[in-house]
N, C-alpha and C. Protein backbone atom coordinates (compact mmCIF):
# COMPACT_ATOMS: atom_id res chain seq x y z
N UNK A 1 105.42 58.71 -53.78
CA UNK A 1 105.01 57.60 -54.62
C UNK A 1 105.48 56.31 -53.99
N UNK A 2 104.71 55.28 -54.03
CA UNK A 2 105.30 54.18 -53.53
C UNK A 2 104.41 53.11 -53.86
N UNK A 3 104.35 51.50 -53.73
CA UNK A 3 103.44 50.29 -53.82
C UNK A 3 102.95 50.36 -52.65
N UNK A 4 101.45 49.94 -52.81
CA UNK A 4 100.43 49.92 -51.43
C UNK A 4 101.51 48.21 -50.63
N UNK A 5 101.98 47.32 -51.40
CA UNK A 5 102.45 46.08 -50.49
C UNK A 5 104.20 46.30 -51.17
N UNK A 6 104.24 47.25 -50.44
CA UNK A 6 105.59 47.09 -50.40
C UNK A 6 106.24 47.39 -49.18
N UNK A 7 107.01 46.02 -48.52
CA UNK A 7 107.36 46.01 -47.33
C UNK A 7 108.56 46.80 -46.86
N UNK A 8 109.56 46.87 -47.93
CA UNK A 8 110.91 47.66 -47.75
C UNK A 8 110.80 48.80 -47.15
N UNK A 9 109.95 50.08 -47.82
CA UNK A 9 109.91 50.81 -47.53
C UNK A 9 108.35 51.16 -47.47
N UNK A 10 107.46 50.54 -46.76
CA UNK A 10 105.79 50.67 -46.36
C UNK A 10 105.61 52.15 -46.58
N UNK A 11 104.57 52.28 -47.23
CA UNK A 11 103.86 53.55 -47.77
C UNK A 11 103.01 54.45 -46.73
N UNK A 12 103.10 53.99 -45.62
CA UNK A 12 102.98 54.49 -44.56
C UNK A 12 103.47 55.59 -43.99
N UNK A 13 104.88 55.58 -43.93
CA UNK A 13 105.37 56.65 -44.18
C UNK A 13 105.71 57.70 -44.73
N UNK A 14 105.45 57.26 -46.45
CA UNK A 14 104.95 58.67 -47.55
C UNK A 14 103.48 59.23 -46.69
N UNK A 15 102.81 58.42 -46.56
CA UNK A 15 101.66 59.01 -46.04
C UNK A 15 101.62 60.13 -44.77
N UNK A 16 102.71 59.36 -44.19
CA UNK A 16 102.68 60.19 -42.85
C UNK A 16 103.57 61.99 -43.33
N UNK A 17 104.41 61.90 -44.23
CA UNK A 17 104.97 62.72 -44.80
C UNK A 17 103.84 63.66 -45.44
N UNK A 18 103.01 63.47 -46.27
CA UNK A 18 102.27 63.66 -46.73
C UNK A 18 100.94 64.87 -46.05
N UNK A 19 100.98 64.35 -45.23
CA UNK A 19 99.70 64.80 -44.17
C UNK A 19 100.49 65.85 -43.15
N UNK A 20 101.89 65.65 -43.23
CA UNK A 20 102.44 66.83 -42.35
C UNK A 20 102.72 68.20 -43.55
N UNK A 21 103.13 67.91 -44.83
CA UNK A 21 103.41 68.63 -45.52
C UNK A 21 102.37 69.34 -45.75
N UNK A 22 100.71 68.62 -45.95
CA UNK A 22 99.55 69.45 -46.40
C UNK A 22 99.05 70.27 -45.54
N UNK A 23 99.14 70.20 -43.99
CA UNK A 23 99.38 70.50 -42.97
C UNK A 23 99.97 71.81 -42.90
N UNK A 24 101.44 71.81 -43.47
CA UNK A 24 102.19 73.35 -43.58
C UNK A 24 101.62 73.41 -44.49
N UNK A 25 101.01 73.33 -45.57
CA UNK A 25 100.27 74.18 -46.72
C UNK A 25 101.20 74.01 -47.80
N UNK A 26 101.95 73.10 -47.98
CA UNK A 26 103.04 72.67 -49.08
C UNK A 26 102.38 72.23 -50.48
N UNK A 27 103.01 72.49 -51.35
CA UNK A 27 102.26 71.78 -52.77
C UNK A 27 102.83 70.47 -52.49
N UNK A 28 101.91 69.44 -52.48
CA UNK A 28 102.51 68.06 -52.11
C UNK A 28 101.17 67.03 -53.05
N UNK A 29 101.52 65.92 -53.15
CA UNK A 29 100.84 65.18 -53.86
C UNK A 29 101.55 63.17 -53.09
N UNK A 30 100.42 62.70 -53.00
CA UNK A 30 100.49 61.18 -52.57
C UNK A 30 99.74 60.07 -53.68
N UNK A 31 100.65 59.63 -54.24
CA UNK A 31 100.69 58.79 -55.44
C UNK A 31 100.87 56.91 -54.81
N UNK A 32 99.99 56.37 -54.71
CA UNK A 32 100.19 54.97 -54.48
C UNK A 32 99.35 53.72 -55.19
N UNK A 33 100.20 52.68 -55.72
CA UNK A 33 99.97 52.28 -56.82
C UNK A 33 99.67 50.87 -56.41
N UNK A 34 98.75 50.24 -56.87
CA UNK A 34 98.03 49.29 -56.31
C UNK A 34 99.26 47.74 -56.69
N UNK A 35 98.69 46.92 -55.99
CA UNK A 35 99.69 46.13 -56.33
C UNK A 35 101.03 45.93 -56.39
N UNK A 36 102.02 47.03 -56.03
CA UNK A 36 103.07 47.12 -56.42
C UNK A 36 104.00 47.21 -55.20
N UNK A 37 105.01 46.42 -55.14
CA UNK A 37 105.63 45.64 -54.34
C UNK A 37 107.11 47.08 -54.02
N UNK A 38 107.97 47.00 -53.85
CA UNK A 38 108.97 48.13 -53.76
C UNK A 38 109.87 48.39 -55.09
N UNK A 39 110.48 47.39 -56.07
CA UNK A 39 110.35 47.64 -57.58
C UNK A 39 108.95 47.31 -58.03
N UNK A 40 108.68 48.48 -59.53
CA UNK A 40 107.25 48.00 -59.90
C UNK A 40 107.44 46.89 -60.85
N UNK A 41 106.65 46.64 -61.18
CA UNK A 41 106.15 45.33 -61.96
C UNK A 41 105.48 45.72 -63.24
N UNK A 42 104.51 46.64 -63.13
CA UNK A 42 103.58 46.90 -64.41
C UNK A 42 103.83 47.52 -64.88
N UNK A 43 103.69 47.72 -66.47
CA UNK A 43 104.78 48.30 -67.23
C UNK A 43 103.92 50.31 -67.01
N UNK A 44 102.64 50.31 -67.21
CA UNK A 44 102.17 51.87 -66.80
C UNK A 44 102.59 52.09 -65.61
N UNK A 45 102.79 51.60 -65.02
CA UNK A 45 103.02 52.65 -63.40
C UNK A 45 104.02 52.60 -63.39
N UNK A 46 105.01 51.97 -64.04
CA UNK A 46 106.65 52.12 -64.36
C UNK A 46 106.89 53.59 -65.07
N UNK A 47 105.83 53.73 -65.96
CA UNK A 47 105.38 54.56 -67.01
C UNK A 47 105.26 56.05 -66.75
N UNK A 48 104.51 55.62 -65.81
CA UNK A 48 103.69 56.76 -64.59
C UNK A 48 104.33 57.24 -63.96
N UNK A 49 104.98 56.46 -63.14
CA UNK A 49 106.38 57.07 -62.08
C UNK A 49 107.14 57.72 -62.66
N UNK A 50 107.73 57.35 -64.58
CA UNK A 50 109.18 58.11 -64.70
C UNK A 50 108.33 59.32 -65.50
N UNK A 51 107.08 59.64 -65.97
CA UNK A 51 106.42 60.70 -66.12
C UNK A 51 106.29 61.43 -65.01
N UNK A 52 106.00 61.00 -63.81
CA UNK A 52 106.20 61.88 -62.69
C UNK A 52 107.28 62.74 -62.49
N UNK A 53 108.40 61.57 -62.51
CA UNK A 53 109.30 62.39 -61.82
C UNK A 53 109.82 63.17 -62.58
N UNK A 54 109.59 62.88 -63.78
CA UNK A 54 110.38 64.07 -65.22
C UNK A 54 109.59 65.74 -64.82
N UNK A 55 108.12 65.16 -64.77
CA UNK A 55 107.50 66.48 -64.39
C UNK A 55 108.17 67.04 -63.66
N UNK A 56 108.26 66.95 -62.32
CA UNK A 56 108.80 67.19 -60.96
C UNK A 56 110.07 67.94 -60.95
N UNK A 57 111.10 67.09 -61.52
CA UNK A 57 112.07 68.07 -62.05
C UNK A 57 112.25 69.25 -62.94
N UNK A 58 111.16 69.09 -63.65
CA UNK A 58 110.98 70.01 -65.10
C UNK A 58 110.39 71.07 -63.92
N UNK A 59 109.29 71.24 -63.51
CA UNK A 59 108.89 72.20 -62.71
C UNK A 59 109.45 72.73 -61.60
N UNK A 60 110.31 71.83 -60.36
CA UNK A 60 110.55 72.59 -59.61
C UNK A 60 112.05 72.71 -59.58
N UNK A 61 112.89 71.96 -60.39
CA UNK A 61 113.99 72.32 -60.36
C UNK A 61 115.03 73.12 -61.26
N UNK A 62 114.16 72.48 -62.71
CA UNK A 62 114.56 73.84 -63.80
C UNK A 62 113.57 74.86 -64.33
N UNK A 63 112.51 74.56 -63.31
CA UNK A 63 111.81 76.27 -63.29
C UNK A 63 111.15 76.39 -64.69
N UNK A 64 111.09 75.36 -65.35
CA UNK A 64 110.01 75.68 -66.48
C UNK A 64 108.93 75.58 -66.94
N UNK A 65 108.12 77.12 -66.82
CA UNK A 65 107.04 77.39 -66.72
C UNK A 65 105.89 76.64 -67.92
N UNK A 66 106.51 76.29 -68.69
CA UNK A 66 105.87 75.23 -69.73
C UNK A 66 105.03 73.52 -69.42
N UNK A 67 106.38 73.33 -68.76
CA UNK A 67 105.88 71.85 -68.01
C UNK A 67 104.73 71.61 -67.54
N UNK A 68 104.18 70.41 -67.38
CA UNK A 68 102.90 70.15 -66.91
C UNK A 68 103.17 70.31 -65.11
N UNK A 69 102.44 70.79 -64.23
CA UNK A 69 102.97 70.91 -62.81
C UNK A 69 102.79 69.38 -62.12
N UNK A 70 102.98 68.98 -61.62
CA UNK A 70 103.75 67.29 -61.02
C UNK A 70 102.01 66.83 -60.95
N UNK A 71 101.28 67.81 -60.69
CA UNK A 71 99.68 67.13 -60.42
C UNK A 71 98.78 66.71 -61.18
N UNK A 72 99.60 67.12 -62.50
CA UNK A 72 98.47 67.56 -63.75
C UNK A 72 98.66 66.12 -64.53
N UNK A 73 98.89 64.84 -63.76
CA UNK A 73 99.23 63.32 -64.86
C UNK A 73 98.26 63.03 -63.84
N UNK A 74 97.54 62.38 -64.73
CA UNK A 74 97.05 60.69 -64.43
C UNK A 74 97.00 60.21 -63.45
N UNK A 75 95.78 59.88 -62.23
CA UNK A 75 96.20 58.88 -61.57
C UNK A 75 96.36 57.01 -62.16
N UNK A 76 97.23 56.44 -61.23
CA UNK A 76 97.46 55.32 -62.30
C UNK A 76 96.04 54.58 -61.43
């Protein structure tokens, strides 16, 4: 996840991450949010992101099979 103009950490490199992971055949997902600088700004993709990452944890770290799987939200 990252802002398409965000200079700190350029989204370039999720990308490049991204394309190696799909590559090994990894469950992977590339989330980039228009406008958004390296903190976000808009209050949904603020929204979006901490729905993400709740997923993310809910699924792959406490293993519960209930959770929505990290892919199944919204693109913003």
């Amino acid at each position: 996840m990252g802002g398409n103009v965000d200079w700190k950490v350029p989204i370039l490199g999720g990308e490049q991450m991204y394309q190696a992971l799909k590559r090994l055949g990894r469950t992977t997902e590339l989330v980039v949010y228009p406008d958004e600088y390296h903190e976000f700004n808009v209050p949904s993709h603020i929204k979006d992101r901490l729905e993400r990452d709740l997923a993310w944890y809910a699924h792959f770290v406490k293993g519960e099979s209930n959770s929505r799987p990290p892919g199944a939200l919204t693109k913003p």
